[in-house]
C-alpha atoms as a PDB file:
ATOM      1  CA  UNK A   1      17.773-152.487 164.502  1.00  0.00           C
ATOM      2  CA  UNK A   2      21.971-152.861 163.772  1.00  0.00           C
ATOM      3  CA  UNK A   3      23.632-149.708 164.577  1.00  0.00           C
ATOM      4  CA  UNK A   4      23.885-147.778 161.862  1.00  0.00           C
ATOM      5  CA  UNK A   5      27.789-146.813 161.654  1.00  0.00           C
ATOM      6  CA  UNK A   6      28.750-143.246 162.217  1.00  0.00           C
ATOM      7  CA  UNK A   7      30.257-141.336 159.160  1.00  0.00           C
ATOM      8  CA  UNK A   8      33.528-140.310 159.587  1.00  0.00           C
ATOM      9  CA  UNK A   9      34.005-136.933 160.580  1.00  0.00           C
ATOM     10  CA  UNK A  10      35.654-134.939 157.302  1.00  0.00           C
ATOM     11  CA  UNK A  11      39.302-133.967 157.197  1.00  0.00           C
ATOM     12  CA  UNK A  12      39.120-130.565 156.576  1.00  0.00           C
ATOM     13  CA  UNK A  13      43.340-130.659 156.202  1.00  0.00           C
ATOM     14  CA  UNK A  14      44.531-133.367 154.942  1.00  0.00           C
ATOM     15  CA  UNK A  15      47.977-134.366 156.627  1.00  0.00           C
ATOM     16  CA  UNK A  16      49.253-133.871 153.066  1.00  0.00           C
ATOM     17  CA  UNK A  17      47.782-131.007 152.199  1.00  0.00           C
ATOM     18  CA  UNK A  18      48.345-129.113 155.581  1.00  0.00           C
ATOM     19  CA  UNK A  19      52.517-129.956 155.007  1.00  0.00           C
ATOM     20  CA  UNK A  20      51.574-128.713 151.577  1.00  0.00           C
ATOM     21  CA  UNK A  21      50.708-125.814 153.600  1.00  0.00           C
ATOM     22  CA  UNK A  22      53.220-125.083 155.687  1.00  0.00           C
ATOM     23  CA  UNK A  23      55.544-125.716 153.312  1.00  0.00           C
ATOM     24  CA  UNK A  24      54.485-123.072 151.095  1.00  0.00           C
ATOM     25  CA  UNK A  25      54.715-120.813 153.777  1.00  0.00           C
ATOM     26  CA  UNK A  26      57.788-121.336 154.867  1.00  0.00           C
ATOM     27  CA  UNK A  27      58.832-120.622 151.156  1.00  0.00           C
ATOM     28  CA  UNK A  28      57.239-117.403 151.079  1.00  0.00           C
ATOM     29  CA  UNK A  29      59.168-116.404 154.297  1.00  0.00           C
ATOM     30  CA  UNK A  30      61.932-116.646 152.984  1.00  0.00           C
ATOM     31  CA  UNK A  31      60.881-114.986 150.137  1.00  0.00           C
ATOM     32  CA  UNK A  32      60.118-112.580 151.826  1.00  0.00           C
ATOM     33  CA  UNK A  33      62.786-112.319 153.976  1.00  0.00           C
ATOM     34  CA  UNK A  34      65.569-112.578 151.134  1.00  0.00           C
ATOM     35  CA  UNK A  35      63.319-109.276 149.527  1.00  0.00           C
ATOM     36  CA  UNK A  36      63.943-107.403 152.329  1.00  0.00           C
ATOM     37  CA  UNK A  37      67.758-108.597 152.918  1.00  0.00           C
ATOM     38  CA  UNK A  38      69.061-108.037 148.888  1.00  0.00           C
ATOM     39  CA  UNK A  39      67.045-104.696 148.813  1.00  0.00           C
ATOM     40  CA  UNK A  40      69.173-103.739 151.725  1.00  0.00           C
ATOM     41  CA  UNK A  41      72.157-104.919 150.879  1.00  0.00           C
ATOM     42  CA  UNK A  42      72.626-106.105 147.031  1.00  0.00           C
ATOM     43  CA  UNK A  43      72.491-109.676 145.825  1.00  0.00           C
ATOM     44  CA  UNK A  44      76.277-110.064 146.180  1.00  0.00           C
ATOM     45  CA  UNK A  45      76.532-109.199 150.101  1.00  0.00           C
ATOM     46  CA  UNK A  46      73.567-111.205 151.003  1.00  0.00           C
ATOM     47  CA  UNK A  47      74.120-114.857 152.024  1.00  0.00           C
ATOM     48  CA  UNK A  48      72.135-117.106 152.639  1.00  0.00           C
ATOM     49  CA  UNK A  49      72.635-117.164 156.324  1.00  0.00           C
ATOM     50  CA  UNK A  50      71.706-113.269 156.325  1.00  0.00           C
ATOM     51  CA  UNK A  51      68.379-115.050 154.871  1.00  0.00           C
ATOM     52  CA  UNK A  52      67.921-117.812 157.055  1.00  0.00           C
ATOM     53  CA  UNK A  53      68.509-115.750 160.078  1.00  0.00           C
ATOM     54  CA  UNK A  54      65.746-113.090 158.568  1.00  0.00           C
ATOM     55  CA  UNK A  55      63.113-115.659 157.951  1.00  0.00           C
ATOM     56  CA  UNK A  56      63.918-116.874 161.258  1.00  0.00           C
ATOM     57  CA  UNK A  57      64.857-120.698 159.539  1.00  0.00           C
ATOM     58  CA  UNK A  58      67.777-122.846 160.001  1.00  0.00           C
ATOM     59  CA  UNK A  59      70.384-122.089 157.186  1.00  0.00           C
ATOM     60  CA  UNK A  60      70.071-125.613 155.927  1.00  0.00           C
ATOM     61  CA  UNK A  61      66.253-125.312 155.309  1.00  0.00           C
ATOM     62  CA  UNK A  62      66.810-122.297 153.273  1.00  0.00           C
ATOM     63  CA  UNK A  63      68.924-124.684 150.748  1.00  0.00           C
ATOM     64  CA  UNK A  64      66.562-127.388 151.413  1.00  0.00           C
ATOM     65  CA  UNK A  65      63.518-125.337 149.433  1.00  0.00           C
ATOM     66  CA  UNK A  66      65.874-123.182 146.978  1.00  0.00           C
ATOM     67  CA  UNK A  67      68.896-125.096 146.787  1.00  0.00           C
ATOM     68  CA  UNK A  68      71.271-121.534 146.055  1.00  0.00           C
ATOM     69  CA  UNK A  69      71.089-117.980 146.309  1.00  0.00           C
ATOM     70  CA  UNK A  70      71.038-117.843 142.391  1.00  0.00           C
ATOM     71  CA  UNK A  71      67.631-119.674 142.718  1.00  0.00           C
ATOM     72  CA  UNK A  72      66.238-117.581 145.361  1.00  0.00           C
ATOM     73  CA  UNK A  73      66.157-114.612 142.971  1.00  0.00           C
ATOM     74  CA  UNK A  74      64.989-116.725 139.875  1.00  0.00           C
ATOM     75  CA  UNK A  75      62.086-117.265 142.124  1.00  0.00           C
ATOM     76  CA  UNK A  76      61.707-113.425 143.041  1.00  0.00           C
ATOM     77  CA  UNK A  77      61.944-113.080 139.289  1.00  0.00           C
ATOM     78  CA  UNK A  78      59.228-115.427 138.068  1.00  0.00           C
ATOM     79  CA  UNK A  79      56.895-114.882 141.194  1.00  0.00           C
ATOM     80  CA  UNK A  80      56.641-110.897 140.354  1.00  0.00           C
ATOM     81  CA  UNK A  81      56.201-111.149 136.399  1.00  0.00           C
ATOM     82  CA  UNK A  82      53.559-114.149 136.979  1.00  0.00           C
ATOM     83  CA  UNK A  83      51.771-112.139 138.770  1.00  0.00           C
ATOM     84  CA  UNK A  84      52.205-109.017 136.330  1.00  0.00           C
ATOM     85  CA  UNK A  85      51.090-111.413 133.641  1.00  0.00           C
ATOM     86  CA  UNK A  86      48.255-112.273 135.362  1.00  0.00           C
ATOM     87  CA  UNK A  87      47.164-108.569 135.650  1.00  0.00           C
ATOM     88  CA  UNK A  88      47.979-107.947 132.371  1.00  0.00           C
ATOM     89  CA  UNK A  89      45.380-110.871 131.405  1.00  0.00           C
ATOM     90  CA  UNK A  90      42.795-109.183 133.356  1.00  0.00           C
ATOM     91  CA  UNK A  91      43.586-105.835 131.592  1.00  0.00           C
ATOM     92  CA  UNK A  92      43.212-107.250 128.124  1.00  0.00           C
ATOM     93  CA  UNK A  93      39.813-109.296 128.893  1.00  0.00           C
ATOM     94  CA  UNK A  94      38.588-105.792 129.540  1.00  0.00           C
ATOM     95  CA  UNK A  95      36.017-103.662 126.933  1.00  0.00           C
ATOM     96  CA  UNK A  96      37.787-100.776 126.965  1.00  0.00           C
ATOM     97  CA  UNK A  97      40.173 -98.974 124.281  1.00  0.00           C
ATOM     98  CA  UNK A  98      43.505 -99.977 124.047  1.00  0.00           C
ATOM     99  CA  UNK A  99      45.345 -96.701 125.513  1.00  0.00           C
ATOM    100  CA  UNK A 100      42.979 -97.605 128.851  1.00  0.00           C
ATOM    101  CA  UNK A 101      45.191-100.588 128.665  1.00  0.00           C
ATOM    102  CA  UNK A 102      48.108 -99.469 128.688  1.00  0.00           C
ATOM    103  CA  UNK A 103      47.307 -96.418 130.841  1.00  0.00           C
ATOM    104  CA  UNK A 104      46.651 -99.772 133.402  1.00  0.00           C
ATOM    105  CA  UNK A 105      49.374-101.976 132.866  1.00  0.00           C
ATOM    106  CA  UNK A 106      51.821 -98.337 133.593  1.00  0.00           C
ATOM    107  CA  UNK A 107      49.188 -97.639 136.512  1.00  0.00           C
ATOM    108  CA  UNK A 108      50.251-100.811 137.835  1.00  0.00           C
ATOM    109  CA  UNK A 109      53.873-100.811 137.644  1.00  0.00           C
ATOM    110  CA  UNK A 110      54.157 -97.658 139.223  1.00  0.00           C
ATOM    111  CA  UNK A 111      51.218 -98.851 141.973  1.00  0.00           C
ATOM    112  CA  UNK A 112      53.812-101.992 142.878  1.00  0.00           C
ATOM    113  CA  UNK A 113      56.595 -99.457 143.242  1.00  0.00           C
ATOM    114  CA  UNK A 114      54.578 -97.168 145.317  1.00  0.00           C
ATOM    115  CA  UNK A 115      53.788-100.236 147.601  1.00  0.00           C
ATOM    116  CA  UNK A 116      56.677-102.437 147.286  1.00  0.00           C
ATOM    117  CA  UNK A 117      59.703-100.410 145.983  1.00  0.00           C
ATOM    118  CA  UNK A 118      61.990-103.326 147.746  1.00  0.00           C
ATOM    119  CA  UNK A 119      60.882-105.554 145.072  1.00  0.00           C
ATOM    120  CA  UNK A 120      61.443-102.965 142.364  1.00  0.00           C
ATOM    121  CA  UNK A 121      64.648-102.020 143.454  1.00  0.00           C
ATOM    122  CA  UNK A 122      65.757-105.691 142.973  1.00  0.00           C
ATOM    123  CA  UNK A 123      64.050-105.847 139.713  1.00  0.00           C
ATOM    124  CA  UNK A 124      65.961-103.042 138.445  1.00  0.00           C
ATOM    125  CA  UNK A 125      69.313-103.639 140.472  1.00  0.00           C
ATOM    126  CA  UNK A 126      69.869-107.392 140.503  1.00  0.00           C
ATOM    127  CA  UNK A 127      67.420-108.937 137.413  1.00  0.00           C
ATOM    128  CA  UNK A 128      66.615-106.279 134.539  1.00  0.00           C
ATOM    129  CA  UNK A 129      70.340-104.773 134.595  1.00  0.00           C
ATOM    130  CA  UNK A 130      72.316-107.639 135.817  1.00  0.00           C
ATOM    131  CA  UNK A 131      73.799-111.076 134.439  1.00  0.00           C
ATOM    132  CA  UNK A 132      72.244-113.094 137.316  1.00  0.00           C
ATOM    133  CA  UNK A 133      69.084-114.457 135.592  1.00  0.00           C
ATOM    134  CA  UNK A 134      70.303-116.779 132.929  1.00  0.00           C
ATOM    135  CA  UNK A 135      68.018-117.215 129.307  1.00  0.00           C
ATOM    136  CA  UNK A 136      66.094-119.917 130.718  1.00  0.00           C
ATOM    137  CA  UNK A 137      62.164-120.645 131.860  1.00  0.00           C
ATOM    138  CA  UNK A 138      62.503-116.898 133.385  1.00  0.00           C
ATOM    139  CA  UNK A 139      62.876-114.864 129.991  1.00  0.00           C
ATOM    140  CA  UNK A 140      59.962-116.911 128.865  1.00  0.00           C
ATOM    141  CA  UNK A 141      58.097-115.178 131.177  1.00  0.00           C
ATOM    142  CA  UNK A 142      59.207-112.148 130.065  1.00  0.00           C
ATOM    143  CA  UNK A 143      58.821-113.139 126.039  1.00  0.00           C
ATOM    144  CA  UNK A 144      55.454-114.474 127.119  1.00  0.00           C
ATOM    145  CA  UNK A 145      54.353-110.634 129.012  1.00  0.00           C
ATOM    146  CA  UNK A 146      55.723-109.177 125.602  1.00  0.00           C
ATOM    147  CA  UNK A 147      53.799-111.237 123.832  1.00  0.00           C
ATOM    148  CA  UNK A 148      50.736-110.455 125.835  1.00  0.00           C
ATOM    149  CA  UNK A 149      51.226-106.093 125.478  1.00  0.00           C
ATOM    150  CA  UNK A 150      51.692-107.287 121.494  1.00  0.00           C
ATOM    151  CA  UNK A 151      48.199-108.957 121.258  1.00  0.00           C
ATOM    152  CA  UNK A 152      47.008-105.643 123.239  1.00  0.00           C
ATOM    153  CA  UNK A 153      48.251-103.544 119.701  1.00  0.00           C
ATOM    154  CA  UNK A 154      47.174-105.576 117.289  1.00  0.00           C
ATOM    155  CA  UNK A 155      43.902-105.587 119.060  1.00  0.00           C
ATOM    156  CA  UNK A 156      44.279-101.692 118.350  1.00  0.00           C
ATOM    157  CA  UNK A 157      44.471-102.367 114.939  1.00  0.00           C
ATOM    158  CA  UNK A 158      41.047-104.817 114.551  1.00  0.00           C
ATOM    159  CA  UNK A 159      39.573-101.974 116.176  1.00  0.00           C
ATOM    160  CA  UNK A 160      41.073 -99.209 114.266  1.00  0.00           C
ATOM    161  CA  UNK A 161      42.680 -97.492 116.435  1.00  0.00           C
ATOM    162  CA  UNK A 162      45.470 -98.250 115.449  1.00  0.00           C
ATOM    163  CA  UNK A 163      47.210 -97.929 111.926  1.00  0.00           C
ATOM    164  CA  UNK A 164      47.294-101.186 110.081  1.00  0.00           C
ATOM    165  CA  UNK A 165      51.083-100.944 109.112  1.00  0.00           C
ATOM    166  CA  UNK A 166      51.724-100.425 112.643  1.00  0.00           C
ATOM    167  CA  UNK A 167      54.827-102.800 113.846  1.00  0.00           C
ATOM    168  CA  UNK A 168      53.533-104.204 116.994  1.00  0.00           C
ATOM    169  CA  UNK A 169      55.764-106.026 118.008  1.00  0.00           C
ATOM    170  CA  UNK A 170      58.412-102.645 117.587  1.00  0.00           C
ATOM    171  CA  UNK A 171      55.718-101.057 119.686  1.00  0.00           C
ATOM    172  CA  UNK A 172      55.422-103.795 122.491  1.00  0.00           C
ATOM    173  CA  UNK A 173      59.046-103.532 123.135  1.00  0.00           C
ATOM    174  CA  UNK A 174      59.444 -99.689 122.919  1.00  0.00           C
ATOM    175  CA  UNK A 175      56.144 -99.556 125.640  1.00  0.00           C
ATOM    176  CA  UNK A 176      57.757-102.479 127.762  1.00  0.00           C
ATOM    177  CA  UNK A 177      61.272-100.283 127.876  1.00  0.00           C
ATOM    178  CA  UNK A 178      59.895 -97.531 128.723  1.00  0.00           C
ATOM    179  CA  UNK A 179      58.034 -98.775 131.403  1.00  0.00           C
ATOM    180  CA  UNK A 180      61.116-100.390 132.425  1.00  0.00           C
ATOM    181  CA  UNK A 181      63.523 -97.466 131.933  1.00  0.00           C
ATOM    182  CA  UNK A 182      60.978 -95.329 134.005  1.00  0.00           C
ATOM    183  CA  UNK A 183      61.197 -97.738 137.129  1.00  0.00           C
ATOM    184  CA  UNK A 184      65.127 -97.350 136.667  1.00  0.00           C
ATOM    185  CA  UNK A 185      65.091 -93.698 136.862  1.00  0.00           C
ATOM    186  CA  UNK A 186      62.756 -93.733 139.943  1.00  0.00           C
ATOM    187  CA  UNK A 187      64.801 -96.224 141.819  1.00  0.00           C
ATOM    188  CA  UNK A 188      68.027 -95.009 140.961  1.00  0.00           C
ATOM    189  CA  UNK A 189      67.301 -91.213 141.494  1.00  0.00           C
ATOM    190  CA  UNK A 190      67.703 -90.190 138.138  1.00  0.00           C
ATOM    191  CA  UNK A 191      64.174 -89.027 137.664  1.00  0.00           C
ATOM    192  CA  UNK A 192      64.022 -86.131 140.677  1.00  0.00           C
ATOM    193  CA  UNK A 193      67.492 -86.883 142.366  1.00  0.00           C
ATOM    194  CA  UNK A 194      65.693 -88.929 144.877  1.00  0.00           C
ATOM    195  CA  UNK A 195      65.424 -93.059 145.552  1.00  0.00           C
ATOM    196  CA  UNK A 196      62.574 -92.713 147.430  1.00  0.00           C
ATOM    197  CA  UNK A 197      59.450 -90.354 145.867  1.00  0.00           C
ATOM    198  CA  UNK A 198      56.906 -89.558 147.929  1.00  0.00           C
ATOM    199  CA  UNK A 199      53.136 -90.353 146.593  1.00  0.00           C
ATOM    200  CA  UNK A 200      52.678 -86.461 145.518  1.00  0.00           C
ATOM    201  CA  UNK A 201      55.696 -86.919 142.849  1.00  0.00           C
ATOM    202  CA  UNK A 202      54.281 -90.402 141.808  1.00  0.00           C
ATOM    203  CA  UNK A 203      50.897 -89.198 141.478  1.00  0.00           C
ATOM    204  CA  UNK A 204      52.266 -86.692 138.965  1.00  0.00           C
ATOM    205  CA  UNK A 205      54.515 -89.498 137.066  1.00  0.00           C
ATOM    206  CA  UNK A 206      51.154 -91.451 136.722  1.00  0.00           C
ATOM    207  CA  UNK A 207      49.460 -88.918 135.308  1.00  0.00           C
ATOM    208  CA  UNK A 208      51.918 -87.711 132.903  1.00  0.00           C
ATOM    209  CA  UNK A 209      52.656 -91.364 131.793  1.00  0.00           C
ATOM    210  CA  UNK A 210      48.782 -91.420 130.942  1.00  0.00           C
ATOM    211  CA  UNK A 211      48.952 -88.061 129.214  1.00  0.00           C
ATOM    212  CA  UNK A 212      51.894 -89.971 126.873  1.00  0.00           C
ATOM    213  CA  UNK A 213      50.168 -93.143 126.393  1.00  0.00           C
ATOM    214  CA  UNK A 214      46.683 -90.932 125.546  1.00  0.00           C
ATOM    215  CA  UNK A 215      48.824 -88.777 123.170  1.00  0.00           C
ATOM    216  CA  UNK A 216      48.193 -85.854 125.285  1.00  0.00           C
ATOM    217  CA  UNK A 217      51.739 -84.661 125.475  1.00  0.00           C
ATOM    218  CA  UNK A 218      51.565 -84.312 121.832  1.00  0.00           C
ATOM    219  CA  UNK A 219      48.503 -82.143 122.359  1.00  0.00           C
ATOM    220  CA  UNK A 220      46.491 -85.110 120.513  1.00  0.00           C
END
């Protein structure tokens, strides 16, 4: 009988798709790295080399991937609210009333603050109260998580739970800011004259926030 040919063994990675890889990796260290470095020391004293040096990368391979320091923190920017869209998906798909919702979505916030306040502090400091992100693909993201919180209302109003005359897109933007207003008083001290709460003061900020979405600090 001919010898029967042996099947190639299977390429589990792909040349391609292990550079794919390691490329993406190398992208999220330096990520990573520029978190830690503009937390530190503000998106104006960072350079890149400060970056490069923290990721442990040549300087020129931090321009390679990103190209500027302007682009480094679009990226921050869209990688965090992608993934808060993505949660907020998740929340919505859910049978449960509408305050649960937003109960979650404020859970949430305050949970990435509690375990990555370096991130927050650049959202507050260099994106939500700064001139560096420009109206381009990254306020879409932002229109789009509005957008999503919106659908969340006038759910509430299908159900009844919510008045029909309700504005909900007045009340998507009024949740969103305060959200947003909250994280800026916990980073900046405002809130207890502190920048870094410990877990017993943010357990109590989670549960009053749920008390206000619930209408419990109306005594409703």
């Amino acid at each position: 009988m001919p010898d029967r040919k042996r099947p190639k063994p299977e390429q589990d990675n792909p040349p391609g798709s292990l550079r794919r890889r390691q490329r993406q990796e190398r992208q999220s260290d330096i990520l990573q790295a520029a978190i830690e470095v503009i937390a530190e020391r503000g998106y104006h004293n960072t350079r890149i080399s400060d970056i490069a040096e923290k990721a442990g990368v040549a300087y020129g391979l931090v321009y390679h991937y990103f190209g500027s320091k302007e682009n480094i923190l679009s990226s921050l920017f869209e990688n965090l609210w992608e993934r808060f869209g993505e949660r907020i998906a998740r929340i919505s798909a859910q049978e449960i009333p509408a305050t649960h919702k937003l109960a979650e979505i404020s859970d949430y916030m305050l949970d990435t603050f509690i375990a990555r306040p370096d991130i927050i502090k650049i959202l507050v400091h260099e994106i939500v109260h700064s001139h560096h992100i420009p109206d381009l693909p990254q306020l879409e993201i932002v229109r789009r998580i509005i957008g999503q919180i919106e659908n969340i209302f006038q759910a509430a109003i299908v159900s009844g739970e919510l008045s029909k005359d309700a504005d909900t897109r007045l009340l998507s933007f009024a949740f969103f800011g305060a959200i947003e207003m909250l994280l800026t008083a916990l980073v900046t001290g405002v809130y207890d004259q502190t920048t870094t709460p410990d877990s017993r003061q943010l357990k109590e900020v989670k549960r009053n926030m749920r008390a206000f979405i619930h209408g419990g600090s109306f005594g409703g």
